[in-house]
N, C-alpha and C. Protein backbone atom coordinates (compact mmCIF):
# COMPACT_ATOMS: atom_id res chain seq x y z
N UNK A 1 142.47 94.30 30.45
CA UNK A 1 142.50 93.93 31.84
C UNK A 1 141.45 92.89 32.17
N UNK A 2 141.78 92.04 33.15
CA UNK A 2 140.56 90.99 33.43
C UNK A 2 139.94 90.07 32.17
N UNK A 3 138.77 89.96 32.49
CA UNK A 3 138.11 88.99 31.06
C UNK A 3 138.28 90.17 30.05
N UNK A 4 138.72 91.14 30.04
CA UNK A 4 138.57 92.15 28.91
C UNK A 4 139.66 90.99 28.43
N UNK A 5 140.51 90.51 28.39
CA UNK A 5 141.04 89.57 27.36
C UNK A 5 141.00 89.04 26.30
N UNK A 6 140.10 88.35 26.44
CA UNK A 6 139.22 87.44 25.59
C UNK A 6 139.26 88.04 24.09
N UNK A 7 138.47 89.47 24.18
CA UNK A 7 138.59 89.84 22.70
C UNK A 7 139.74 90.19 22.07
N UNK A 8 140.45 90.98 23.13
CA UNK A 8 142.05 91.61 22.71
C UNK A 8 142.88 90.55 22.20
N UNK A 9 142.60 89.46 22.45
CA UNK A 9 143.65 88.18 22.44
C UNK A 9 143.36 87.60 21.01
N UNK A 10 142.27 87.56 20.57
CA UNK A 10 141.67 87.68 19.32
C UNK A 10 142.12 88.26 18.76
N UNK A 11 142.33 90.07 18.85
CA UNK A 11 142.57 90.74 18.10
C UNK A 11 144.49 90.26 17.66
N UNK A 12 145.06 90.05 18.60
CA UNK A 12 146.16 89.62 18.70
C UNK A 12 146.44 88.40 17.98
N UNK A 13 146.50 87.86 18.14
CA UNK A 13 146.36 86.91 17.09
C UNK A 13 145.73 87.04 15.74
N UNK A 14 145.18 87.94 15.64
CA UNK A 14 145.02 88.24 14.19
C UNK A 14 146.37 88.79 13.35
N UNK A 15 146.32 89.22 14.50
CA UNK A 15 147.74 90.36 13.67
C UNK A 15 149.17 89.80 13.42
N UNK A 16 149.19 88.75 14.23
CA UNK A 16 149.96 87.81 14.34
C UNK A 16 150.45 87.08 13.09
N UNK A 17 148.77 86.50 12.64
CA UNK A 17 148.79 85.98 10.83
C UNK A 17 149.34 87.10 10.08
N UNK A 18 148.62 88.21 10.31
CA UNK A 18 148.70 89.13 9.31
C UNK A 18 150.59 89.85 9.34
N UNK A 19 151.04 89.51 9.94
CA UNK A 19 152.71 89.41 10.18
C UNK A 19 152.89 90.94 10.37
N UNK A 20 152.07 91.52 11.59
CA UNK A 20 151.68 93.26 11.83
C UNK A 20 152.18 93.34 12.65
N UNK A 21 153.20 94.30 13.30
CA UNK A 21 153.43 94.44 14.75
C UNK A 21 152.82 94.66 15.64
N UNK A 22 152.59 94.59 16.70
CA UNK A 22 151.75 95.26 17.99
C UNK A 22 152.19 94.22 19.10
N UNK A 23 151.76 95.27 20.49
CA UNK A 23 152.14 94.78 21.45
C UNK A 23 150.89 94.39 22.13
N UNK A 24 150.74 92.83 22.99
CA UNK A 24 149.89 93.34 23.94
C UNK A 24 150.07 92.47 25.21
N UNK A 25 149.30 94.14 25.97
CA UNK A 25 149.54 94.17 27.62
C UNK A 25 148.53 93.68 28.06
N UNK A 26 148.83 92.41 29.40
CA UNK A 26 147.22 92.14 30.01
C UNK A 26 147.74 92.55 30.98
N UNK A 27 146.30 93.25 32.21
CA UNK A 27 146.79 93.54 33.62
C UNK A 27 145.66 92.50 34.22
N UNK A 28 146.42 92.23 35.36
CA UNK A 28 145.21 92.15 36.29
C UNK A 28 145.78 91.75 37.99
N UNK A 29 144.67 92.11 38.50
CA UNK A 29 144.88 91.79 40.54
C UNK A 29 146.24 90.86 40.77
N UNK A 30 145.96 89.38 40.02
CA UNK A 30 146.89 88.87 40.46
C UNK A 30 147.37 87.90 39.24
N UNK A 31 148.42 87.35 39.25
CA UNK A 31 149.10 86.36 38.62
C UNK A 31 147.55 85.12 38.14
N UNK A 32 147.66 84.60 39.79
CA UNK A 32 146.40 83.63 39.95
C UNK A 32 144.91 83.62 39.32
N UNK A 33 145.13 84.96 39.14
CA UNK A 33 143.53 85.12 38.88
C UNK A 33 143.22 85.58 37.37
N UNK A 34 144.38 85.48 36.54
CA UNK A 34 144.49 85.84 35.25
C UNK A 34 144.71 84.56 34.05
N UNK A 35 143.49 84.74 33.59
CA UNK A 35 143.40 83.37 32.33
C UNK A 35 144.47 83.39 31.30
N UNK A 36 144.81 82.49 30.86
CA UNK A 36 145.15 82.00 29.53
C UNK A 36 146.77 82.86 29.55
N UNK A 37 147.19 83.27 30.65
CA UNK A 37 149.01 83.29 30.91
C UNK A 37 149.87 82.68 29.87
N UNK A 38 149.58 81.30 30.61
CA UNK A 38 150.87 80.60 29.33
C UNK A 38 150.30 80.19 28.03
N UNK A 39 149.23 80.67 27.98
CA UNK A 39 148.82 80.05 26.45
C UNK A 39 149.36 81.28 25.74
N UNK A 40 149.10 82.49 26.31
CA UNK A 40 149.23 83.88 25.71
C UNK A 40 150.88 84.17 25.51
N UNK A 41 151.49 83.72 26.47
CA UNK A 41 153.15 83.52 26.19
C UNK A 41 153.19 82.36 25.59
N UNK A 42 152.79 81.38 25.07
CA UNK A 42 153.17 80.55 24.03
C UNK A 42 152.90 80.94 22.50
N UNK A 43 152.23 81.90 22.97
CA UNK A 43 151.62 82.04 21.14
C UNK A 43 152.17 83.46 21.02
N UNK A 44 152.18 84.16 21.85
CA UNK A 44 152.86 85.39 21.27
C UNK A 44 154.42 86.15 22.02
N UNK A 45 154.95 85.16 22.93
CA UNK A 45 156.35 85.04 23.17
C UNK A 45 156.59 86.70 23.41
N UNK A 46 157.56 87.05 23.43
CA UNK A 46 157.85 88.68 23.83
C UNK A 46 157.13 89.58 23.38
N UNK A 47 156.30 89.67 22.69
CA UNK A 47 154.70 90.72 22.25
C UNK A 47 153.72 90.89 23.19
N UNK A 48 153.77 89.54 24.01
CA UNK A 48 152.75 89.92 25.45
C UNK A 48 153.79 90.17 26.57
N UNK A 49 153.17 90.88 27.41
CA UNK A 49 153.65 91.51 29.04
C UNK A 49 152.34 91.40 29.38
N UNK A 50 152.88 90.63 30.57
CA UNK A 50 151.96 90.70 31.68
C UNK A 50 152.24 91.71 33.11
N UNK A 51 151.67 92.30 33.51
CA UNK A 51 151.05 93.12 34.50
C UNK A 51 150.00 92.66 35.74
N UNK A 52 150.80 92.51 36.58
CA UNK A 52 149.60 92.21 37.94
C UNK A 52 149.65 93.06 39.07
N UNK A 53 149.03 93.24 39.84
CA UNK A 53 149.02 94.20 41.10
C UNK A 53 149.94 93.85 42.42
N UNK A 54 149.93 92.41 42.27
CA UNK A 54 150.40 91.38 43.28
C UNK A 54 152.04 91.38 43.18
N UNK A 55 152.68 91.90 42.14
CA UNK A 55 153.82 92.34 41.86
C UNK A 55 154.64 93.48 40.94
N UNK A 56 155.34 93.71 42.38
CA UNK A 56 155.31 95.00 42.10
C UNK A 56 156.45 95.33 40.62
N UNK A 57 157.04 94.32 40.19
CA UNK A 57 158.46 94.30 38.94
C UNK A 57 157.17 94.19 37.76
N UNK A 58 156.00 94.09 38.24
CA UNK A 58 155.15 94.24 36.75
C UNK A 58 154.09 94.97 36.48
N UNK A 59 153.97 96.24 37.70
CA UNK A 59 152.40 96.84 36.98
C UNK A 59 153.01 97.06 36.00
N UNK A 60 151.67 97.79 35.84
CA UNK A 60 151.32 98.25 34.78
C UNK A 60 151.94 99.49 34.61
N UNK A 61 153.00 100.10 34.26
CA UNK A 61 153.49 101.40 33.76
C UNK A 61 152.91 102.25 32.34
N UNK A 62 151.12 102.53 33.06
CA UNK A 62 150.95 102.75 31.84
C UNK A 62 150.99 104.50 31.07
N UNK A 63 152.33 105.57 32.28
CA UNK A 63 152.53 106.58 31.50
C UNK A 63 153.92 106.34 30.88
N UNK A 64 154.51 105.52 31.13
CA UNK A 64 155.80 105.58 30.30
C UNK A 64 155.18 104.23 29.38
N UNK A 65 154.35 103.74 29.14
CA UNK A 65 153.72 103.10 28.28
C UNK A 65 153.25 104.15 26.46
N UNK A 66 152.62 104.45 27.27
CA UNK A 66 152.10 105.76 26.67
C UNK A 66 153.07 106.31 25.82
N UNK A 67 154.25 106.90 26.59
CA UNK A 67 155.23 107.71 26.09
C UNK A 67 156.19 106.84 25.22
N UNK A 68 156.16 105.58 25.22
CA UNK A 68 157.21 105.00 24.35
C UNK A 68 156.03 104.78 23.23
N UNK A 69 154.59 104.71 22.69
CA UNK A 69 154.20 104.72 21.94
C UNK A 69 153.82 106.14 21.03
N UNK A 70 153.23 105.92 20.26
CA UNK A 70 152.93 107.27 19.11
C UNK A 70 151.86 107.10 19.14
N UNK A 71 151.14 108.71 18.85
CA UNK A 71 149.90 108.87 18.83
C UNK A 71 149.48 108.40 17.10
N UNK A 72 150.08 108.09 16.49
CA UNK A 72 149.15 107.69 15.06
C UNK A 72 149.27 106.12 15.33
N UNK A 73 149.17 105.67 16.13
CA UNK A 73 148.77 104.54 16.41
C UNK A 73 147.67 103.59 17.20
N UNK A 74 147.19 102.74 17.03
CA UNK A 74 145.61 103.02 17.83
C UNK A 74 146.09 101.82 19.07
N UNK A 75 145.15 102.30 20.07
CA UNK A 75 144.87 101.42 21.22
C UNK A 75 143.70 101.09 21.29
N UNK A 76 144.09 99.54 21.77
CA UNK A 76 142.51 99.21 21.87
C UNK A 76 142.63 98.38 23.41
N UNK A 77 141.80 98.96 23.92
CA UNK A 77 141.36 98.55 25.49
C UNK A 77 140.19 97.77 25.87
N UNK A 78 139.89 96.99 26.55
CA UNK A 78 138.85 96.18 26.90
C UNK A 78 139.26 95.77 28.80
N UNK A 79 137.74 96.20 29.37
CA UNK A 79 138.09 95.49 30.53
C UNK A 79 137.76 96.78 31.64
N UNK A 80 138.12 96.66 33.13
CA UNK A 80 137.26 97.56 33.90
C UNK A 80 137.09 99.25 33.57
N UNK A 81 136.47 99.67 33.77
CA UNK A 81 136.01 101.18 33.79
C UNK A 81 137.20 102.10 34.28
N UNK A 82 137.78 101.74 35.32
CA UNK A 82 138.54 102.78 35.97
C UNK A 82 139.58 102.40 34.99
N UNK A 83 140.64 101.12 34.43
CA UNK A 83 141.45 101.00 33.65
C UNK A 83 141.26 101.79 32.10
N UNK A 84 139.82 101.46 31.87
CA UNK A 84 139.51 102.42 30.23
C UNK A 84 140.04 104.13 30.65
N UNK A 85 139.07 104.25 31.75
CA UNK A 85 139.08 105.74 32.18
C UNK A 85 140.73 106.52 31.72
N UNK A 86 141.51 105.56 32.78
CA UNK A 86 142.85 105.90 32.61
C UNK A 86 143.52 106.08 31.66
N UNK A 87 143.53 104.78 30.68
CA UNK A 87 144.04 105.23 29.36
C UNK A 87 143.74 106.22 28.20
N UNK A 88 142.35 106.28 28.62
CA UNK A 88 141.73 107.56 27.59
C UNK A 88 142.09 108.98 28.14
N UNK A 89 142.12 108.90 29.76
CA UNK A 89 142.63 110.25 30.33
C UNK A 89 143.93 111.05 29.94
N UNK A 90 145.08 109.44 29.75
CA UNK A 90 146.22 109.95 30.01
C UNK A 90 146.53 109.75 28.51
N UNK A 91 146.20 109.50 27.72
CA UNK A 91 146.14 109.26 25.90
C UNK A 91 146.05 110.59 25.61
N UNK A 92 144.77 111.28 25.86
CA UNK A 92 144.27 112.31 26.06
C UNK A 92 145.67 113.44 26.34
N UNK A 93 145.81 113.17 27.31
CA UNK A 93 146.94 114.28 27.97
C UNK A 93 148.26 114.27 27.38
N UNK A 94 148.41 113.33 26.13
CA UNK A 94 149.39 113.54 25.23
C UNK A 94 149.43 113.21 23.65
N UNK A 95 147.87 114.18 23.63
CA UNK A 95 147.51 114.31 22.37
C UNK A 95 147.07 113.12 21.70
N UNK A 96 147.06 112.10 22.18
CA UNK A 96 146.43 110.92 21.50
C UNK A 96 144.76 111.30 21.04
N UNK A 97 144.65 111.08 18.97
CA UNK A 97 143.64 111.43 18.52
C UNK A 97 142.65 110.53 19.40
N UNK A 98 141.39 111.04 19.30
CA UNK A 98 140.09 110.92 20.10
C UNK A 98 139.74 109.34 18.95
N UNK A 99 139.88 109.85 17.66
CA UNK A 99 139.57 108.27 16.91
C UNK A 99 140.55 107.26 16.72
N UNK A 100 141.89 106.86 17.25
CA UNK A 100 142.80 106.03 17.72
C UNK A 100 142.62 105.31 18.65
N UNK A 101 141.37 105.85 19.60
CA UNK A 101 141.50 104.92 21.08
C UNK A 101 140.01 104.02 20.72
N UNK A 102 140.19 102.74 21.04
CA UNK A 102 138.86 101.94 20.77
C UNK A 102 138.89 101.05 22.01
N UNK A 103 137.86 101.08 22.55
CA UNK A 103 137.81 100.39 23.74
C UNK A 103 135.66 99.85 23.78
N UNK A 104 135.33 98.96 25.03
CA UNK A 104 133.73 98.67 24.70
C UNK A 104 134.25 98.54 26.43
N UNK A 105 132.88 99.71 27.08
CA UNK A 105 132.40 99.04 28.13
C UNK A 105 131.64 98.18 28.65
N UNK A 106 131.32 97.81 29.66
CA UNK A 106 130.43 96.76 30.11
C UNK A 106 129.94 96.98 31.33
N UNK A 107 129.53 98.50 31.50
CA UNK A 107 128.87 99.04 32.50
C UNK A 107 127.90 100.73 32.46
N UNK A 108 126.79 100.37 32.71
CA UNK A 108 126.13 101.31 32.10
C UNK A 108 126.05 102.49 33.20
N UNK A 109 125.36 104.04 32.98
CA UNK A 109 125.21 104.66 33.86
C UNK A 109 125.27 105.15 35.04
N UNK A 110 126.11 105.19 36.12
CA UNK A 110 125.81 104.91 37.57
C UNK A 110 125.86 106.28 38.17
N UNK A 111 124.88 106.42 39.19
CA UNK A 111 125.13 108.28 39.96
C UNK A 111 126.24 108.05 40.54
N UNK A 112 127.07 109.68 40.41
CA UNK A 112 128.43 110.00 41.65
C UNK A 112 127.59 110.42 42.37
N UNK A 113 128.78 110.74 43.45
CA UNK A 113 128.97 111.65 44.10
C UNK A 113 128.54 113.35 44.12
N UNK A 114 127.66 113.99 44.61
CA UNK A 114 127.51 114.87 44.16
C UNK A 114 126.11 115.37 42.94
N UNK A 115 125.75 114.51 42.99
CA UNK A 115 124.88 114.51 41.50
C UNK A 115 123.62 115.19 42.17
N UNK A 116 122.75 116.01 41.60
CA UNK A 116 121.74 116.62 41.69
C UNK A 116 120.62 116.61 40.71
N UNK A 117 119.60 117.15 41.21
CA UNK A 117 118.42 117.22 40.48
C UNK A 117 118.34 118.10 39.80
N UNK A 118 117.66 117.93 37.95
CA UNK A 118 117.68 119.56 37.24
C UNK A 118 116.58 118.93 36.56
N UNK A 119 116.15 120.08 35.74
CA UNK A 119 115.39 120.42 34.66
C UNK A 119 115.62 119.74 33.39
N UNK A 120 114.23 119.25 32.61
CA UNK A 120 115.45 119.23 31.25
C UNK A 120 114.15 119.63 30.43
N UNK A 121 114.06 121.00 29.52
CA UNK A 121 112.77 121.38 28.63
C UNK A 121 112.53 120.55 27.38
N UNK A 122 111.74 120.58 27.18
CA UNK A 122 111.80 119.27 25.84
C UNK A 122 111.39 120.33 24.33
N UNK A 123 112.51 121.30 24.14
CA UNK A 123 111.58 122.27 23.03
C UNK A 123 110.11 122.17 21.68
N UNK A 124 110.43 121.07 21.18
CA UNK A 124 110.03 120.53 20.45
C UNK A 124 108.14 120.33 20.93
N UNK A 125 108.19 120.35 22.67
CA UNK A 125 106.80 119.53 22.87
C UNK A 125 106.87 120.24 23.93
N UNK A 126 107.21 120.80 24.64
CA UNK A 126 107.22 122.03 25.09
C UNK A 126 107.14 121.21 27.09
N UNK A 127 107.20 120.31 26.96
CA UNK A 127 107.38 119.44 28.09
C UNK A 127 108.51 119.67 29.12
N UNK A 128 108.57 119.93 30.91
CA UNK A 128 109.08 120.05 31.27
C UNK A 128 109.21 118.94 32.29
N UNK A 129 110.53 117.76 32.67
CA UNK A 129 110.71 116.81 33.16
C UNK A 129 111.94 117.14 34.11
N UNK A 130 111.52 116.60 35.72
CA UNK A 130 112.71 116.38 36.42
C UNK A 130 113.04 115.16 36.41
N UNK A 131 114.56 115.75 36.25
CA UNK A 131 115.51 114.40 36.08
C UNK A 131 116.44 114.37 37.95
N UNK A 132 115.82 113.35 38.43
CA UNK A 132 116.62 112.94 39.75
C UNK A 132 117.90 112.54 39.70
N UNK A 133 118.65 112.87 40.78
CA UNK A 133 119.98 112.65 41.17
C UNK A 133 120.37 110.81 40.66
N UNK A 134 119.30 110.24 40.31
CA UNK A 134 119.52 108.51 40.69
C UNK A 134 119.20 108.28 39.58
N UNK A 135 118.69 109.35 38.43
CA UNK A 135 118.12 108.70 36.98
C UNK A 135 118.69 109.49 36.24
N UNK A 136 118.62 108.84 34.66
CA UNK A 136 119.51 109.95 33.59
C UNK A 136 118.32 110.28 32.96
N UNK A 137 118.43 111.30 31.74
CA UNK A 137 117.70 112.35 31.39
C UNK A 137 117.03 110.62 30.36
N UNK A 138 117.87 109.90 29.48
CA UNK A 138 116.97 108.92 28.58
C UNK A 138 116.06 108.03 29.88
N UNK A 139 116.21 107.59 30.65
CA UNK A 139 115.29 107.37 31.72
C UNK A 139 113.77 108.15 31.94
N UNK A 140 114.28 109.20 31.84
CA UNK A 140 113.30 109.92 32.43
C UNK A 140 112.09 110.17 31.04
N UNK A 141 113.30 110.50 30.30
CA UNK A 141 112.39 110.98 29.07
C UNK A 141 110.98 109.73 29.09
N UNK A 142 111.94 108.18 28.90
CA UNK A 142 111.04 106.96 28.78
C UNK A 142 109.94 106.55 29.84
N UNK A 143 110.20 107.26 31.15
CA UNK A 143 109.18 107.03 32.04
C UNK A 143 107.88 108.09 31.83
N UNK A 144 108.46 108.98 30.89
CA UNK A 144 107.48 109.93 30.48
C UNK A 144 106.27 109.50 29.45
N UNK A 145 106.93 108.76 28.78
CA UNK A 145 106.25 107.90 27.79
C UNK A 145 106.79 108.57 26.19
N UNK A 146 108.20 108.89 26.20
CA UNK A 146 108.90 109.66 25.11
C UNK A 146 109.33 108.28 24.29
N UNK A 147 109.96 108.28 23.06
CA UNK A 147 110.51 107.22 22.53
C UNK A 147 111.82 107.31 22.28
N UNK A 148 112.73 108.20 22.74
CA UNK A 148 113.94 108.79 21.99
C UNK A 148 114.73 107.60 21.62
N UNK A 149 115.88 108.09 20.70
CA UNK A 149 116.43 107.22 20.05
C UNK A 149 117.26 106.50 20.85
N UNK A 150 118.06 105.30 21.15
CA UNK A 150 119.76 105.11 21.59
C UNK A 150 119.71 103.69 21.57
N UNK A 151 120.67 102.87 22.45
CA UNK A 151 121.04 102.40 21.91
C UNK A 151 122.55 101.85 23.18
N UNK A 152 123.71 101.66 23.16
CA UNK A 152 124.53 101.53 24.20
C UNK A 152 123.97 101.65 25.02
N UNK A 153 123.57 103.05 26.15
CA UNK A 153 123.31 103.31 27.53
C UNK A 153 124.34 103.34 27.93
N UNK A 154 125.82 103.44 27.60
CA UNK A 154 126.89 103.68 28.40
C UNK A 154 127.73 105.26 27.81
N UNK A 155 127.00 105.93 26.57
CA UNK A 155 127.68 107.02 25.93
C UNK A 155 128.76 106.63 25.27
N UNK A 156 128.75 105.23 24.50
CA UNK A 156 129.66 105.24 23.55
C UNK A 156 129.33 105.13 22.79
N UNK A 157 128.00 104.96 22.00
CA UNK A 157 127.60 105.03 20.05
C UNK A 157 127.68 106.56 19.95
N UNK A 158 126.42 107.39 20.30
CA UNK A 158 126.18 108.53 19.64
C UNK A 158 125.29 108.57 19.29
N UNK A 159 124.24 107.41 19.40
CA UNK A 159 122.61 107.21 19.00
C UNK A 159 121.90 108.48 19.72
N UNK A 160 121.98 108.72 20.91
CA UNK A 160 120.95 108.83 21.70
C UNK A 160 121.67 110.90 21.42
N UNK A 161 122.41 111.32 20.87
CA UNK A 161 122.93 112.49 20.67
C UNK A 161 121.59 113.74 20.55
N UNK A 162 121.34 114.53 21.45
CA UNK A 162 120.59 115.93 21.15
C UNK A 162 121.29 117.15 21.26
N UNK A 163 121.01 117.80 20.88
CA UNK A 163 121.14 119.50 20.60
C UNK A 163 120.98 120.20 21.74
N UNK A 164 121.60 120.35 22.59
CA UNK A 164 121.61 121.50 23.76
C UNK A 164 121.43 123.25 23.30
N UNK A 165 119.79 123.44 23.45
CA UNK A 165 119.84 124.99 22.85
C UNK A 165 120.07 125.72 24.13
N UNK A 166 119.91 125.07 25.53
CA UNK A 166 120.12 126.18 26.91
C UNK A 166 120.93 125.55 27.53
N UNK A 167 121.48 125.95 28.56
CA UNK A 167 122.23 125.26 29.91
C UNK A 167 123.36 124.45 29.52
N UNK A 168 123.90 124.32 30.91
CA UNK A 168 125.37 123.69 30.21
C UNK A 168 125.60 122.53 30.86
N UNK A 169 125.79 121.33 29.66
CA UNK A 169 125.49 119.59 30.05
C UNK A 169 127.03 119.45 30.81
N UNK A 170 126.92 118.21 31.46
CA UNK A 170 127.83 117.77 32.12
C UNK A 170 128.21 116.56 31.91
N UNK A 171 129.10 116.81 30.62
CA UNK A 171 129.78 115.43 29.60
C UNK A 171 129.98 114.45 30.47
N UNK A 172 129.50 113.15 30.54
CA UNK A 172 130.00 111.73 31.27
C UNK A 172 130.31 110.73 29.64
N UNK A 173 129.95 111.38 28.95
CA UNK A 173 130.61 110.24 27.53
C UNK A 173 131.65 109.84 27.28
N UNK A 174 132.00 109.06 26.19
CA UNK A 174 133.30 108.80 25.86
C UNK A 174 133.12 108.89 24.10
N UNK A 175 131.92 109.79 23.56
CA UNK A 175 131.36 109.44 22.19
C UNK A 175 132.27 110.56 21.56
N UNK A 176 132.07 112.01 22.45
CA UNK A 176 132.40 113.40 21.90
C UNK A 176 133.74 113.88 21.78
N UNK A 177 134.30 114.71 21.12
CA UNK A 177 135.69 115.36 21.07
C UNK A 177 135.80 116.07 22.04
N UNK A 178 137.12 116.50 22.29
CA UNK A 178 137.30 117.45 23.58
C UNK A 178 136.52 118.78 23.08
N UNK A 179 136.40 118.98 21.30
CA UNK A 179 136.33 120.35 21.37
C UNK A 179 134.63 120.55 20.73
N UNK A 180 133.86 119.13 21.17
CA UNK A 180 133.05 118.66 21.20
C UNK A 180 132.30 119.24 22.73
N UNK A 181 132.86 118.90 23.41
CA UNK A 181 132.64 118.92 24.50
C UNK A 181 132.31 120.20 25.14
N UNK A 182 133.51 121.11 24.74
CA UNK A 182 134.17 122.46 25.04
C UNK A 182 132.93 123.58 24.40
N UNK A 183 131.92 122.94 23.38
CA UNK A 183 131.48 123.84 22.54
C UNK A 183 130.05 123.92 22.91
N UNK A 184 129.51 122.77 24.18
CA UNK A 184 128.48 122.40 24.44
C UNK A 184 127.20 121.95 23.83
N UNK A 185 127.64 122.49 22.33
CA UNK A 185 125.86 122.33 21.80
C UNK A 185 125.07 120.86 21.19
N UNK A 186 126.16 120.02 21.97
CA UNK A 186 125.21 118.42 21.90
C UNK A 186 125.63 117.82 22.93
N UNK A 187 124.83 116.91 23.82
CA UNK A 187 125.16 115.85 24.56
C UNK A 187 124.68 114.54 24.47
N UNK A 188 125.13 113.61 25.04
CA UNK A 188 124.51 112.21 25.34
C UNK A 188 123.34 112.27 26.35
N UNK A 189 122.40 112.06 26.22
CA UNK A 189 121.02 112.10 27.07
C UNK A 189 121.39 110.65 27.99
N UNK A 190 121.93 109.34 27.66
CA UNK A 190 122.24 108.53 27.90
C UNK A 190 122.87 108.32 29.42
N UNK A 191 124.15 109.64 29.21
CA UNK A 191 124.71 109.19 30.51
C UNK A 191 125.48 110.78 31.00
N UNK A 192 125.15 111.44 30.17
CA UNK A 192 125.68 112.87 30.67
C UNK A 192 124.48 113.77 31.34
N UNK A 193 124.82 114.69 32.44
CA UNK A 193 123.89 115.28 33.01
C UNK A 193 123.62 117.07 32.93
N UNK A 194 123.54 117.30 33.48
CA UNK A 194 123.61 119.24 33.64
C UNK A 194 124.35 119.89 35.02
N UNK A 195 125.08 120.64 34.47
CA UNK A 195 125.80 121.83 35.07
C UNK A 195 124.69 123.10 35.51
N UNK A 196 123.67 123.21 35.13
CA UNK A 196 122.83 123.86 35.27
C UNK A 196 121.50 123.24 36.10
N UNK A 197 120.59 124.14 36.46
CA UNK A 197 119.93 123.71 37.21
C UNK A 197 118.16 123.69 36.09
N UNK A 198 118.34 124.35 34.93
CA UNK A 198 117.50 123.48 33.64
C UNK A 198 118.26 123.65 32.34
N UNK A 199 118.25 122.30 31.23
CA UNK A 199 118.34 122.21 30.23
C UNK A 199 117.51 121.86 29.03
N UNK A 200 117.64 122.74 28.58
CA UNK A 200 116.81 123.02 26.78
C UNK A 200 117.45 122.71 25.82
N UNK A 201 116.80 121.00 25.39
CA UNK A 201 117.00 120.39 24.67
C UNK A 201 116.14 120.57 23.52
N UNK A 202 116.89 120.48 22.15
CA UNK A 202 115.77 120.41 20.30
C UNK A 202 115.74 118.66 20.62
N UNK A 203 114.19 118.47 21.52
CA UNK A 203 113.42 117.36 20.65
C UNK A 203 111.86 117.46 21.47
């Protein structure tokens, strides 16, 4: 979607040489406001669809998208947050493996709605830090004068990964498995928060 293009179009054209099938979809707001249109239908002729908001014979249909593809096949996404969100949601909701979907954001951390202040114990050093509604726990750690590891800041490597020995985190990643997730005993310090009101972390 949007300048998320740029790389996908790359990738597309690779595959192109490599005489591989694949399809690809660009979306965006409008017709007008979307780069490299006819270059992208000149070079890859019925393999690209375009998708704009501005008409309605072309969103983006991306659950019967979904459903005419197979999950042993990978997607790769680039481009706004709420568009990644979606496809990983609804991928997700029909079994699409967790390592098939490849996508890179370009937006780090931000508080919702709702977000509160907790605890986070530092076992290891026996340190106890509040983490505010407006900061994440690797924030805080660093204003502490901690060094922890990471790396993204958006919860997609897995650098910044600790051991939850108490309380129960409140996954904002896109690093972990569902049954990753489900099992609680690691989170992203990066960009995931607490369900609890303190968490006891091994570092």
């Amino acid at each position: 979607g949007g300048i998320g293009i740029t790389p996908v179009a790359s990738m597309a054209a690779t595959l192109k040489l490599q005489q591989r099938p694949y399809e690809l979809h660009y979306y965006g707001r409008g017709r007008d406001q979307m780069s490299f249109v006819r270059e992208l239908a000149a070079q890859h002729g019925t393999a690209v669809r375009v998708h704009a908001d501005d008409d309605a014979a072309t969103l983006l249909p991306l659950p019967a998208l979904l459903t005419l593809l197979k999950p042993e096949q990978h997607l790769y996404v680039c481009g706004p947050k709420g568009l990644i969100d979606a496809v990983i949601e609804q991928s997700h909701g029909k079994h699409w493996p967790h390592s098939h979907i490849h996508f890179e954001l370009f937006s780090n951390a931000a508080p919702q709605e709702g977000d509160r202040a907790f605890e986070v114990e530092l076992r290891q050093s026996g340190q106890v830090l509040l983490v505010p509604a407006d900061k994440t726990i690797l924030e805080v750690l660093e204003d502490a004068g901690c060094d922890p590891l990471f790396d993204c800041r958006r919860g997609e490597c897995g650098v910044c990964q600790a051991t939850v020995l108490q309380g129960t985190p409140d996954h904002r990643d896109y690093y972990l498995s569902d049954d990753e997730r489900a099992g609680g005993q690691v989170m992203q310090i990066c960009i995931s928060r607490s369900h609890s009101t303190r968490l006891v972390l091994d570092l």
